[in-house]
Protein backbone atom coordinates (compact mmCIF):
# COMPACT_ATOMS: atom_id res chain seq x y z
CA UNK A 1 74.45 27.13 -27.51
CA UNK A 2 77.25 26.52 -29.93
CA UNK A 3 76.52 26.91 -33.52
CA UNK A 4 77.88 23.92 -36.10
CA UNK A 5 80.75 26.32 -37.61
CA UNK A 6 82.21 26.98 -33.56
CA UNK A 7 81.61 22.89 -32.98
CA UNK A 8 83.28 22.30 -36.13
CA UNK A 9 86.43 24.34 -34.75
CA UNK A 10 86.41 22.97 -31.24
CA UNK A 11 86.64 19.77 -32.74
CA UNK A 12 89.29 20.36 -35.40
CA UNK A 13 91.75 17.71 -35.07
CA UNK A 14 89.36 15.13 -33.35
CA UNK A 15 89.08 11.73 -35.40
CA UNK A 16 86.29 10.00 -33.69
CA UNK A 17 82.72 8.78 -35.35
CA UNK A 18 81.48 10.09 -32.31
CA UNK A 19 81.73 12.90 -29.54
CA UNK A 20 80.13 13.04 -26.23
CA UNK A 21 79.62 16.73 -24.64
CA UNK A 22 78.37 17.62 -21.39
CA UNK A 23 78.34 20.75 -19.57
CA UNK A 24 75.21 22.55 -21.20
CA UNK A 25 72.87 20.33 -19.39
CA UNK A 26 70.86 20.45 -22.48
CA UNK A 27 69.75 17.55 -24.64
CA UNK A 28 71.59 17.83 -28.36
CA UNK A 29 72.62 16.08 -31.32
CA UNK A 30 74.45 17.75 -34.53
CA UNK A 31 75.30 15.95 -37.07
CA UNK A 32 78.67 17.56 -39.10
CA UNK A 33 79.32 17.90 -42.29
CA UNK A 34 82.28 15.04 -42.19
CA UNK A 35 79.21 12.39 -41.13
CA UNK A 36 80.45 12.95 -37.17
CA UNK A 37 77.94 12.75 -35.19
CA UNK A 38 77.91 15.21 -31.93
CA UNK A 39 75.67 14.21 -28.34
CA UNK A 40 75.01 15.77 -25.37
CA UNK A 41 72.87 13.88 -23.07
CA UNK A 42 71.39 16.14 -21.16
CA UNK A 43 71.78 16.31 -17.50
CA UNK A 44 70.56 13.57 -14.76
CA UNK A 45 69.82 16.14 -11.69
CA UNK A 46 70.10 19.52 -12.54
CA UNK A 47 68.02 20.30 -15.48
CA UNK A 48 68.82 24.76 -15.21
CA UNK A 49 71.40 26.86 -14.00
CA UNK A 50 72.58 30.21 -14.54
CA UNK A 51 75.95 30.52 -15.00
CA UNK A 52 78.01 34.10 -14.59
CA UNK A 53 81.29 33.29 -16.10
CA UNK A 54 83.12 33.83 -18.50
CA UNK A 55 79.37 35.73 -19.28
CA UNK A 56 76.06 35.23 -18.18
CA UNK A 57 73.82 32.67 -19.67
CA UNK A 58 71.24 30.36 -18.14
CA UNK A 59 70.09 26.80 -19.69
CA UNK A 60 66.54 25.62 -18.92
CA UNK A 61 65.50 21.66 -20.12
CA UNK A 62 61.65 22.91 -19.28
CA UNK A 63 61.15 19.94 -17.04
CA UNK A 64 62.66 18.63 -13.73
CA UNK A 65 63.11 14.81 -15.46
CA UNK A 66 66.33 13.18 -15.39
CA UNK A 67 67.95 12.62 -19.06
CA UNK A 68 70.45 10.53 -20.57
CA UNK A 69 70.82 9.39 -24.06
CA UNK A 70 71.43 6.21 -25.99
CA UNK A 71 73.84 6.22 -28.89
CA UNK A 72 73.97 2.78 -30.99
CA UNK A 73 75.43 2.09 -34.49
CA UNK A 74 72.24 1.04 -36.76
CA UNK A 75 72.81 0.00 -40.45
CA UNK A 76 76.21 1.18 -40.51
CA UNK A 77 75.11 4.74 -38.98
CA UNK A 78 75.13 5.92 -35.73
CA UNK A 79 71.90 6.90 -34.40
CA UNK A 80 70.82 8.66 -31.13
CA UNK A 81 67.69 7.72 -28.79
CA UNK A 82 66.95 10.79 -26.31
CA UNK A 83 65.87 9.50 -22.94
CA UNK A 84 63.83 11.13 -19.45
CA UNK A 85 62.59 9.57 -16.57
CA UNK A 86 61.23 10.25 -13.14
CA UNK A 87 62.99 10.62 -10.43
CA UNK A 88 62.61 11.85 -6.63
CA UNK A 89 63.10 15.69 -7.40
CA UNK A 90 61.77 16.75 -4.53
CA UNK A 91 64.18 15.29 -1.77
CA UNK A 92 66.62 16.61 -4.11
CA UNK A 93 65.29 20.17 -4.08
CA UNK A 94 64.72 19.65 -0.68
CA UNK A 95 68.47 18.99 -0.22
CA UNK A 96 69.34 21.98 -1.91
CA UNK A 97 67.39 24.03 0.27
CA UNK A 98 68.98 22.75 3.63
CA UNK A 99 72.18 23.94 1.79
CA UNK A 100 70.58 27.22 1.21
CA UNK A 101 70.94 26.64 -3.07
CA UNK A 102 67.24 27.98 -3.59
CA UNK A 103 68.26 28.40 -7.27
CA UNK A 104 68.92 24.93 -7.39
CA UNK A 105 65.67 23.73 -5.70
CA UNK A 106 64.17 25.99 -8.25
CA UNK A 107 65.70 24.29 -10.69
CA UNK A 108 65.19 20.59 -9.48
CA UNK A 109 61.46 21.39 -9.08
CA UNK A 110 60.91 22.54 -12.55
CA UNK A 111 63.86 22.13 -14.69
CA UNK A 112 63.35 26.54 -15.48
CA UNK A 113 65.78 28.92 -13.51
């Protein structure tokens, strides 16, 4: 997970109140030091992976729920409402199996690698 001084760097350059991330599949809001305001949602259907390249790290949400996030501008300030619901996981996991992605059924099932 990127620490505020490498999100700081990525993002030199960037003039926007707001930034939307992805990729992580992990749920996060930072808040800079310039007031911007930094969200990742989180990830809809798969909640873990493992990933090899460029070097190996996994991500785990802990849970197989969907997640998505609301951001809104309250009072002058934006603000961030984190968001998971229930969804059919298991035809999903099921899918993944048929396709032979066991780590992904994993995954689906309980949102751990």
């Amino acid at each position: 997970m990127a620490t505020t001084s490498e999100v700081e760097g990525r993002l030199s350059g960037v003039d926007a109140a707001v930034v939307l991330c992805g990729h992580t599949h992990l749920a996060r809001e930072m808040r800079l030091a310039d007031g911007r305001l930094v969200v990742n949602p989180g990830s809809v259907g798969l909640p873990a992976y493992e990933e090899a390249q460029p070097h190996l790290r996994r991500n785990e949400a802990g849970s197989p729920h969907a997640r998505y996030a609301i951001v809104e501008k309250q009072s002058g300030c934006w603000r961030t409402q984190f968001l998971s619901i229930a969804y059919d996981w298991e035809n999903e996991a099921l899918l993944a199996e048929s396709r032979e992605r066991f780590d992904w059924a994993r995954a689906l099932r309980t949102g751990c690698g």
